[in-house]
Protein backbone atom coordinates (compact mmCIF):
# COMPACT_ATOMS: atom_id res chain seq x y z
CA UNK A 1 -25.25 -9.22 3.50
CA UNK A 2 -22.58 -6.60 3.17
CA UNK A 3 -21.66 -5.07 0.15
CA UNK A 4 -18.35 -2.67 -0.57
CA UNK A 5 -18.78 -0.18 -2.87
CA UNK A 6 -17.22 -0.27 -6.30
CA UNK A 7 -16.00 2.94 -7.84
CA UNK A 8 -15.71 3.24 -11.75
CA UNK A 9 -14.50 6.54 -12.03
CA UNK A 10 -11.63 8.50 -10.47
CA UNK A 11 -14.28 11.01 -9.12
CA UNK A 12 -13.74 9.97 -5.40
CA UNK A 13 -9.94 11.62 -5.19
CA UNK A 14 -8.04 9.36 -3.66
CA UNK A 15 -4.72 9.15 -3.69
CA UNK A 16 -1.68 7.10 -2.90
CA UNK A 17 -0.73 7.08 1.39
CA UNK A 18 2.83 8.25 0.97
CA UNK A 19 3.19 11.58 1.67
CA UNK A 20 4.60 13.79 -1.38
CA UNK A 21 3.15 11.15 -4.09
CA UNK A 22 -0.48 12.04 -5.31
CA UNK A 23 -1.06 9.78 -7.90
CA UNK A 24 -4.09 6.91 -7.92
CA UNK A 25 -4.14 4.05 -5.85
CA UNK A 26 -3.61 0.35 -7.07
CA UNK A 27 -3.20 -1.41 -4.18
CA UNK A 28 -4.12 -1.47 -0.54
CA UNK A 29 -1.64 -3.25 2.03
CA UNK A 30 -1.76 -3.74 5.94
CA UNK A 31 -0.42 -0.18 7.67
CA UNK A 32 2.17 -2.41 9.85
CA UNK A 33 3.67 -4.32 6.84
CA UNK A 34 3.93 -1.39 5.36
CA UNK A 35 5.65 0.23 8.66
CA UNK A 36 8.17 -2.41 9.10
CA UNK A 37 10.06 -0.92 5.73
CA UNK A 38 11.00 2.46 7.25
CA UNK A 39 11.60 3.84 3.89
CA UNK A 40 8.13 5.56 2.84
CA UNK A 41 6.30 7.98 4.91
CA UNK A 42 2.75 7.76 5.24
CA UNK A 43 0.25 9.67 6.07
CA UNK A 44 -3.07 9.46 7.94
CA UNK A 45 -3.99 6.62 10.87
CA UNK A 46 -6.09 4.13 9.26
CA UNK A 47 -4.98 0.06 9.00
CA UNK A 48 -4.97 0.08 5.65
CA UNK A 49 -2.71 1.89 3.01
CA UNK A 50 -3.38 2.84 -0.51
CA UNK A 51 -0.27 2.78 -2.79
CA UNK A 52 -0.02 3.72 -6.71
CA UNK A 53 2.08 1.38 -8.49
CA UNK A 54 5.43 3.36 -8.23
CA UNK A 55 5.47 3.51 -4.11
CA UNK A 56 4.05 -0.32 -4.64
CA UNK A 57 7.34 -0.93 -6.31
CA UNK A 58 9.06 0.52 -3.58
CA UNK A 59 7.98 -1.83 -0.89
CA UNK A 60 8.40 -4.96 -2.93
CA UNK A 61 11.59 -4.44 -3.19
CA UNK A 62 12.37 -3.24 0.30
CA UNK A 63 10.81 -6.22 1.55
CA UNK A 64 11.95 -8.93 -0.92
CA UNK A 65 14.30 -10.55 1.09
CA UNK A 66 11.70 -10.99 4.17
CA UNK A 67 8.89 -12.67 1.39
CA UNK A 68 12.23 -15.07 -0.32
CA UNK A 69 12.59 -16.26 3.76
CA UNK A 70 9.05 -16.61 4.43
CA UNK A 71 8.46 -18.26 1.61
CA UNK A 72 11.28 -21.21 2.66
CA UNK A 73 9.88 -21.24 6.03
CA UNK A 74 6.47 -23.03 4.76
């Protein structure tokens, strides 16, 4: 059985994938989504990327309009 590792303390630095913003990760979303919006630059390769709630904000909106025509489409 796997298990992921749970941190409780902010001891393991990471920080937010958007290069320029070093504050703590809330979130982790798909590289490519993240890609599609053009607007925030990210660093390292991996597939997923850690944002902090301000860059978070960023993408929602950028990508509002694609989630409002998803959303119809189902």
């Amino acid at each position: 059985m796997k298990r992921r590792k749970i941190y409780f303390s902010n001891d393991d630095k990471e920080i937010c994938g958007v290069i320029g913003c070093n504050k703590i990760p809330k979130r982790s979303i798909p590289r490519k989504r993240v890609e599609k919006v053009g607007i925030l630059n990210l660093r390292g390769s991996s597939r997923k990327v850690q944002l902090c709630s301000d860059c978070y904000r960023i993408f929602k909106k950028e990508t509002k309009k694609d989630r409002a025509m998803e959303s119809l489409g189902r």
